[in-house]
C-alpha atoms as a PDB file:
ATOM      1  CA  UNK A   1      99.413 156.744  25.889  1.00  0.00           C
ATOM      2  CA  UNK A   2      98.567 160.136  27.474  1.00  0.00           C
ATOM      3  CA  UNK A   3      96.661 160.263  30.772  1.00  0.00           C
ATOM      4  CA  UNK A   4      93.200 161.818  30.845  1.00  0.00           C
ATOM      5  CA  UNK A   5      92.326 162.146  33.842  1.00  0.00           C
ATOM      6  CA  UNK A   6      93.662 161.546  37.714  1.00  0.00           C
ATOM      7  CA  UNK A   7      92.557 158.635  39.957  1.00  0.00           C
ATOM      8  CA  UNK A   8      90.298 161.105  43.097  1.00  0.00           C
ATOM      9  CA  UNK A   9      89.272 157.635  44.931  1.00  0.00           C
ATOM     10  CA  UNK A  10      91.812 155.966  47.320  1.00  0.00           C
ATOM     11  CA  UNK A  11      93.220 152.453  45.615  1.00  0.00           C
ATOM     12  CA  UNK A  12      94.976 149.891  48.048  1.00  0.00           C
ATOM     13  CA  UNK A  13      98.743 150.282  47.525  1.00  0.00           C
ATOM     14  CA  UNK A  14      99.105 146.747  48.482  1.00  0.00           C
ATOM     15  CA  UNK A  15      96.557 146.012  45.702  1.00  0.00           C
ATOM     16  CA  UNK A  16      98.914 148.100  43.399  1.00  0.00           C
ATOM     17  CA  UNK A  17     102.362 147.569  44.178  1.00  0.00           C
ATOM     18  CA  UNK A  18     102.447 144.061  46.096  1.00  0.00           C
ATOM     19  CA  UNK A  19      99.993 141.878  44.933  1.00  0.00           C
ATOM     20  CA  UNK A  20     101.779 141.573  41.439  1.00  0.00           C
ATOM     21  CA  UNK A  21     104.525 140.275  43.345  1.00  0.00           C
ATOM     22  CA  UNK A  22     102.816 136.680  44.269  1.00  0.00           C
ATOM     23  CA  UNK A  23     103.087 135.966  40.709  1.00  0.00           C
ATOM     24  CA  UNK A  24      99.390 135.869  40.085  1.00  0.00           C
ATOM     25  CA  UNK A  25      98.435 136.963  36.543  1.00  0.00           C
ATOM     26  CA  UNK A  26      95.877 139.719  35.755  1.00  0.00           C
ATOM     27  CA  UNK A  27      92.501 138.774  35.337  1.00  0.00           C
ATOM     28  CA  UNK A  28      92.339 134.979  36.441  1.00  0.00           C
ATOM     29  CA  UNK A  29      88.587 134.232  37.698  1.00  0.00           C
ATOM     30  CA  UNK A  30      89.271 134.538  41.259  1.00  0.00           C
ATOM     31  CA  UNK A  31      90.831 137.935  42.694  1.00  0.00           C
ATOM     32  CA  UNK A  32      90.929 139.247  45.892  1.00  0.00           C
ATOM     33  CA  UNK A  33      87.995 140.855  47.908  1.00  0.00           C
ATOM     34  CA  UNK A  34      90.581 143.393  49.166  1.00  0.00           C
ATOM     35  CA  UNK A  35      94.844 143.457  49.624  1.00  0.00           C
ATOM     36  CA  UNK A  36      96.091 144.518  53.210  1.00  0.00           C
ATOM     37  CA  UNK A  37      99.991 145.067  54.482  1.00  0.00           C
ATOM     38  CA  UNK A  38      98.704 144.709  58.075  1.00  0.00           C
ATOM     39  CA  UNK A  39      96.561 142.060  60.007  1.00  0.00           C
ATOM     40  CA  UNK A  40      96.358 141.657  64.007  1.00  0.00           C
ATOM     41  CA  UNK A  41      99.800 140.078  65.280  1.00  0.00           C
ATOM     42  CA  UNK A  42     101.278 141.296  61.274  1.00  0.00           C
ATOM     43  CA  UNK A  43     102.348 144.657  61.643  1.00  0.00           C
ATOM     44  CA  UNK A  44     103.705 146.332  58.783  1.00  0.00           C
ATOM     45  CA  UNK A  45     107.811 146.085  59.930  1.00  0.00           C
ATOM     46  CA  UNK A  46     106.587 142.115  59.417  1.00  0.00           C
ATOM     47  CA  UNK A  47     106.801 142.429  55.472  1.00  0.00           C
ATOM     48  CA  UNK A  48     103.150 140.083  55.215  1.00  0.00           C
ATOM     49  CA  UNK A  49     100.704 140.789  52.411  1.00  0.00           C
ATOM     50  CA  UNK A  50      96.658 139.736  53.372  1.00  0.00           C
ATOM     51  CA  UNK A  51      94.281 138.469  50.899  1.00  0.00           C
ATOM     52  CA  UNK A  52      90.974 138.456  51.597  1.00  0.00           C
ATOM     53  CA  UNK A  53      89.245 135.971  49.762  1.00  0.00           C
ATOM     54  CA  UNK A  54      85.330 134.784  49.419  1.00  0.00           C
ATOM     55  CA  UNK A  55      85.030 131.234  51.064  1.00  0.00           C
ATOM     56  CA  UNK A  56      83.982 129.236  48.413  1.00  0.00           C
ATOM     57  CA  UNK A  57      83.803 125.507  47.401  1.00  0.00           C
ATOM     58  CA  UNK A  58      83.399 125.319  43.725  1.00  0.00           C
ATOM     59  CA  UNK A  59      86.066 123.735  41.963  1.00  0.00           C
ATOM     60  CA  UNK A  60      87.520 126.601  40.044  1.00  0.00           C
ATOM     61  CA  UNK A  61      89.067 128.528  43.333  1.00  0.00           C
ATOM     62  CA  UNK A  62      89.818 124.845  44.760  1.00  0.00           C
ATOM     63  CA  UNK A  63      92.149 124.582  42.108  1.00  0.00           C
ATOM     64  CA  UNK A  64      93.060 128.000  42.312  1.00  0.00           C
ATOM     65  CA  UNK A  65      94.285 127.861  46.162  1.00  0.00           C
ATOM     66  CA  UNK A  66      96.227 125.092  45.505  1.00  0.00           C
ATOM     67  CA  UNK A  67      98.352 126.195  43.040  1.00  0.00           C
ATOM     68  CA  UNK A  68      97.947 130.172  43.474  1.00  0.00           C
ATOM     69  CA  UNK A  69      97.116 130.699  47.265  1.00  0.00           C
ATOM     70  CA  UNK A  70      98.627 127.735  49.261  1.00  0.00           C
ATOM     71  CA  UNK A  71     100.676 126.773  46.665  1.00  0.00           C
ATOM     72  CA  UNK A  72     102.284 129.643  46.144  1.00  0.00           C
ATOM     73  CA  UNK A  73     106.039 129.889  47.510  1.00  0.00           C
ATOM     74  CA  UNK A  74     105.339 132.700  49.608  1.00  0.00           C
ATOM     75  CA  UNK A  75     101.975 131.332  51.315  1.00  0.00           C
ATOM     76  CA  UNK A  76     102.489 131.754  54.882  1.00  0.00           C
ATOM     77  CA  UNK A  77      99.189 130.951  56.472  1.00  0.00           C
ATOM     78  CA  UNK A  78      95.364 130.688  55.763  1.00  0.00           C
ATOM     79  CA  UNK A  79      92.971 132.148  58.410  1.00  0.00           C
ATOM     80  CA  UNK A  80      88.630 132.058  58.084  1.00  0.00           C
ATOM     81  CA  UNK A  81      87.342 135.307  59.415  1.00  0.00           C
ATOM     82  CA  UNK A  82      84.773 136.536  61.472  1.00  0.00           C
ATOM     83  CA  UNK A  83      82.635 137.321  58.239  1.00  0.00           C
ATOM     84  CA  UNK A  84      83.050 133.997  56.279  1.00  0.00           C
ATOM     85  CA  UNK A  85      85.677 135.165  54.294  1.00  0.00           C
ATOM     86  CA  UNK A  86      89.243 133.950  54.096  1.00  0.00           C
ATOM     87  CA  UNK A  87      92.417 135.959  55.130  1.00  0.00           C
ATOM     88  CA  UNK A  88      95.501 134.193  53.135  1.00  0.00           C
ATOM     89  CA  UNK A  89      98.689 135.371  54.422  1.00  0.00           C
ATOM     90  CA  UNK A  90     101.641 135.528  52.372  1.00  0.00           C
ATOM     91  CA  UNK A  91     105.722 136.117  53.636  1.00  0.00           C
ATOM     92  CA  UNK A  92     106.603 139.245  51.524  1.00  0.00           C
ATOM     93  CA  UNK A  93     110.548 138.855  52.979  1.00  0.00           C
ATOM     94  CA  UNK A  94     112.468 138.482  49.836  1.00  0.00           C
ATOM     95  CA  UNK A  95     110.815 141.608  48.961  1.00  0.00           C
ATOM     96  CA  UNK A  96     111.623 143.800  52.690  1.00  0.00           C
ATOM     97  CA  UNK A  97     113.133 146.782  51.132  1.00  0.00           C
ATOM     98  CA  UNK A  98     110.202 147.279  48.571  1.00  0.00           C
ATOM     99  CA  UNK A  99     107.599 146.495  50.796  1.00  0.00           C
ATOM    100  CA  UNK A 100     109.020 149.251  53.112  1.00  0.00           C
ATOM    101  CA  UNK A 101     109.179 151.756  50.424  1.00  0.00           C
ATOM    102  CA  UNK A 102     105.549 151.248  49.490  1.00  0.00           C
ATOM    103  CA  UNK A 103     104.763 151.772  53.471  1.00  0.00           C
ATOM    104  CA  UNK A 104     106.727 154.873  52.758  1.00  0.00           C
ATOM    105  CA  UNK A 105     105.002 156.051  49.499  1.00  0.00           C
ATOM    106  CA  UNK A 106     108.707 155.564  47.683  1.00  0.00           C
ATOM    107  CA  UNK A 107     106.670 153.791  44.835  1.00  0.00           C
ATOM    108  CA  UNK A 108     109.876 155.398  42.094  1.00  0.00           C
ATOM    109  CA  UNK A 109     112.423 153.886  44.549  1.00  0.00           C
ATOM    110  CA  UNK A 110     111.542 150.035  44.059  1.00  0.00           C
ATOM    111  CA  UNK A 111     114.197 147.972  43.126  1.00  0.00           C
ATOM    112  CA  UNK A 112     113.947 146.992  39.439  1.00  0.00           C
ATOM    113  CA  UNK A 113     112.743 143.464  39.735  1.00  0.00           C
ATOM    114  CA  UNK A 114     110.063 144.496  42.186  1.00  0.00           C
ATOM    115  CA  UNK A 115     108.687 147.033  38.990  1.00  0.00           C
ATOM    116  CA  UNK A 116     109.289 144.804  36.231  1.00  0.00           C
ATOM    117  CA  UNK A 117     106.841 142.198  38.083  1.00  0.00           C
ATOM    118  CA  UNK A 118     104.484 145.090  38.560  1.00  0.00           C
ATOM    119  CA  UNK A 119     104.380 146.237  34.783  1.00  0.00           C
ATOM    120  CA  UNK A 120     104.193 142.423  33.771  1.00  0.00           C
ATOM    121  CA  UNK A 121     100.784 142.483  35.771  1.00  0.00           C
ATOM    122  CA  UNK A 122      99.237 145.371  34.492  1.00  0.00           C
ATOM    123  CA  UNK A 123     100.589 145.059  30.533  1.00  0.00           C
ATOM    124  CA  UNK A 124      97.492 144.064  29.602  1.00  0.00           C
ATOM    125  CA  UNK A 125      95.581 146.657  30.794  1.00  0.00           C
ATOM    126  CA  UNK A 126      96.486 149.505  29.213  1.00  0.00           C
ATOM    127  CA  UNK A 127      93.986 151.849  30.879  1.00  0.00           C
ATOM    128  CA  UNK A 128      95.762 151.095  34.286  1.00  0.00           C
ATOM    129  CA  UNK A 129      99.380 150.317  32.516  1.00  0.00           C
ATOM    130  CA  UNK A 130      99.912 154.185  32.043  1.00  0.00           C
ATOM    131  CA  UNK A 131      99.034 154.931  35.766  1.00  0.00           C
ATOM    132  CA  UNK A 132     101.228 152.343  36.792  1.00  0.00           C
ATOM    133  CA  UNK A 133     103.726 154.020  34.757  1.00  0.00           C
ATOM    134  CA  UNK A 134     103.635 157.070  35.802  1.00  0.00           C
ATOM    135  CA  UNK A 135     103.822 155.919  39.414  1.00  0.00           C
ATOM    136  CA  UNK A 136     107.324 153.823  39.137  1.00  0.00           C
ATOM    137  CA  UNK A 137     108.488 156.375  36.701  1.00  0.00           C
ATOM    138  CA  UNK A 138     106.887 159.425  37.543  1.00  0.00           C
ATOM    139  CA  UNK A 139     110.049 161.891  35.926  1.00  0.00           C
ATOM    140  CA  UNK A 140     108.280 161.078  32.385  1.00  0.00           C
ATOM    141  CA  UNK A 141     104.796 162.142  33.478  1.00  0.00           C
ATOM    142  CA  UNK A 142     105.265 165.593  35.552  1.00  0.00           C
ATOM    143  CA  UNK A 143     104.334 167.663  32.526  1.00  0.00           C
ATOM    144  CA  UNK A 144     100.882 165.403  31.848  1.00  0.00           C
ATOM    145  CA  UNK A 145     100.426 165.568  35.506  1.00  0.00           C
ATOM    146  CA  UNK A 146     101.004 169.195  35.785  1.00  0.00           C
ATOM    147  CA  UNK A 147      98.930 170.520  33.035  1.00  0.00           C
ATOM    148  CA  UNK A 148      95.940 167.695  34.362  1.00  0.00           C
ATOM    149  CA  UNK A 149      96.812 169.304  37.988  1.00  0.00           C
ATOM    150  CA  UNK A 150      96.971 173.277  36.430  1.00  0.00           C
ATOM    151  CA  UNK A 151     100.013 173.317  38.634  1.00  0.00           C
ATOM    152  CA  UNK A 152     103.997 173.914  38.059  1.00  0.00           C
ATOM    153  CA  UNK A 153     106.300 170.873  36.803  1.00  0.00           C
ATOM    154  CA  UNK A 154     108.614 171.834  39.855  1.00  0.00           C
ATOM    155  CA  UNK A 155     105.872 171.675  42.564  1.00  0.00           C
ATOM    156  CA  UNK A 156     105.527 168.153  41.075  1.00  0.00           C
ATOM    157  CA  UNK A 157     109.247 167.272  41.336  1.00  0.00           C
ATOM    158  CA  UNK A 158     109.721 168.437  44.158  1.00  0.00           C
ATOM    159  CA  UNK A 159     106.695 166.155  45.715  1.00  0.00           C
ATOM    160  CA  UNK A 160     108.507 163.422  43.614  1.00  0.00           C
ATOM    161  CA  UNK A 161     105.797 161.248  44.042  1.00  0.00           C
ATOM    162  CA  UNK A 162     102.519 161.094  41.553  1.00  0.00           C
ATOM    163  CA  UNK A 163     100.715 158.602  43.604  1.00  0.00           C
ATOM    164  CA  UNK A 164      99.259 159.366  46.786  1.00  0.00           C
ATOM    165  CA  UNK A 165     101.155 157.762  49.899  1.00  0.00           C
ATOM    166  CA  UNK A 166      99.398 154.917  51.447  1.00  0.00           C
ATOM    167  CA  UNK A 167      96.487 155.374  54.250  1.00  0.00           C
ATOM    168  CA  UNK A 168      98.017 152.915  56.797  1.00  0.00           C
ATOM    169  CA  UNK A 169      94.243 152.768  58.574  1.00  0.00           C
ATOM    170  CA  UNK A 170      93.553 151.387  55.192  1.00  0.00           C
ATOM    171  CA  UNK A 171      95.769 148.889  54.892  1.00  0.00           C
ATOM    172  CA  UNK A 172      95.163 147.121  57.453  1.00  0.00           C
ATOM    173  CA  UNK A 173      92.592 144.678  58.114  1.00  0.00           C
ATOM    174  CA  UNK A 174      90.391 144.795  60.731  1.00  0.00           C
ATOM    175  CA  UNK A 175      88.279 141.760  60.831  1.00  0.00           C
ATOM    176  CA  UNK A 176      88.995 139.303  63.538  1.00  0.00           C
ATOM    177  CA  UNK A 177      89.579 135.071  63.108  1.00  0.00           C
ATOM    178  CA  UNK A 178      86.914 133.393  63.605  1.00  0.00           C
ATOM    179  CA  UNK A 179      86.649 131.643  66.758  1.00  0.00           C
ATOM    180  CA  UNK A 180      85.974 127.820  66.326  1.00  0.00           C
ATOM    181  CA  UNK A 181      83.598 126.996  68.855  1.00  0.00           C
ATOM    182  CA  UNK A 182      82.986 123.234  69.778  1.00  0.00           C
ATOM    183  CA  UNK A 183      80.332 122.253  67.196  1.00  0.00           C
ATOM    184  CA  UNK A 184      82.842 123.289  64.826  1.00  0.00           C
ATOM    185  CA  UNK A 185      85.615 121.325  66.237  1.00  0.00           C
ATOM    186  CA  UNK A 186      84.275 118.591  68.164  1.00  0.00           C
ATOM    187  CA  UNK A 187      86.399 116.925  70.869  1.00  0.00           C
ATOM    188  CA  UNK A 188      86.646 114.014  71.632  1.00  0.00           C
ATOM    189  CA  UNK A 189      86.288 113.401  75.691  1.00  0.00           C
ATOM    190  CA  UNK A 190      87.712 109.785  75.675  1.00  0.00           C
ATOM    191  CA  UNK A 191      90.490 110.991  73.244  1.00  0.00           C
ATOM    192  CA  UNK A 192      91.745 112.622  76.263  1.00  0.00           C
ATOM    193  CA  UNK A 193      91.420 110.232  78.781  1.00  0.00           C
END
């Protein structure tokens, strides 16, 4: 498939390049509002990926936290935010070195099962499979991108690169936990007695 045109609007590169890594397939009901690599105390040396989910109570995402979200053997933690929404945080360890190179914009340089899990999500898109493509195997695409670009091959390879790097500001969440005041979380006074 040839490549008509270039992505111009910035795309999370969690949302492209670590999000397929929980395992989640492609097009279930629920997705994610946004992906982060970077939440308050998570910096991004702390290898975490954030998931910022609507708070809802219908039995389809019940169902789909428990097996996908909390069940999930990455899950690290669940956090409601300021807004209402829910922040589920997930232990990207086993997956250090590529979560590194995707801080780094090394998107050609992650290790093989890190792509294969990334072309498995997006296989059934083929509008987005190409891009992905061209991203973890960007040698194949310089000419497409160059003539798209009106620039040389070799200005290309020597960016390496055909995805932008990531905007750290970005990637990071900025929303705060919401504070549980007392009506939310009664105590009990003789309980403490």
């Amino acid at each position: 498939m040839k490549l008509k045109t270039l992505n111009t609007e910035y795309v999370q590169k969690s949302r492209l390049f670590l999000y397929p890594l929980l395992g989640i397939k492609r097009g279930v009901s629920t997705t994610p509002i946004e992906v982060y690599m970077s939440w308050g105390d998570y910096g991004f040396a702390d290898s975490k990926l954030i998931c910022k989910y609507h708070n809802r109570d219908d039995e389809d995402f019940r169902i789909f936290d428990d097996v996908k979200l909390t069940g999930n053997t990455l899950f690290h933690s669940k956090h409601e935010l300021e807004d209402g929404t829910i922040a589920y945080v997930f232990d990207l360890d086993i997956f250090k070195d590529d979560f590194w190179k995707v801080v780094k914009g090394e998107y050609s340089d992650l290790s093989n099962p890190a792509k294969t899990m990334i072309r498995k999500f997006f296989n059934s898109h083929t509008e987005h499979y190409v891009y992905i493509q061209s991203y973890l195997n960007p040698k194949k695409y310089y000419a497409m991108f160059a003539e798209l670009l009106n620039c040389e091959v070799g200005s290309l390879q020597d960016a390496k690169e055909l995805c932008s790097k990531p905007d750290l500001t970005k990637e990071k969440l900025e929303l705060a936990e919401k504070i549980m005041s007392t009506e939310d979380n009664p105590v009990n006074l003789q309980d403490n007695q």
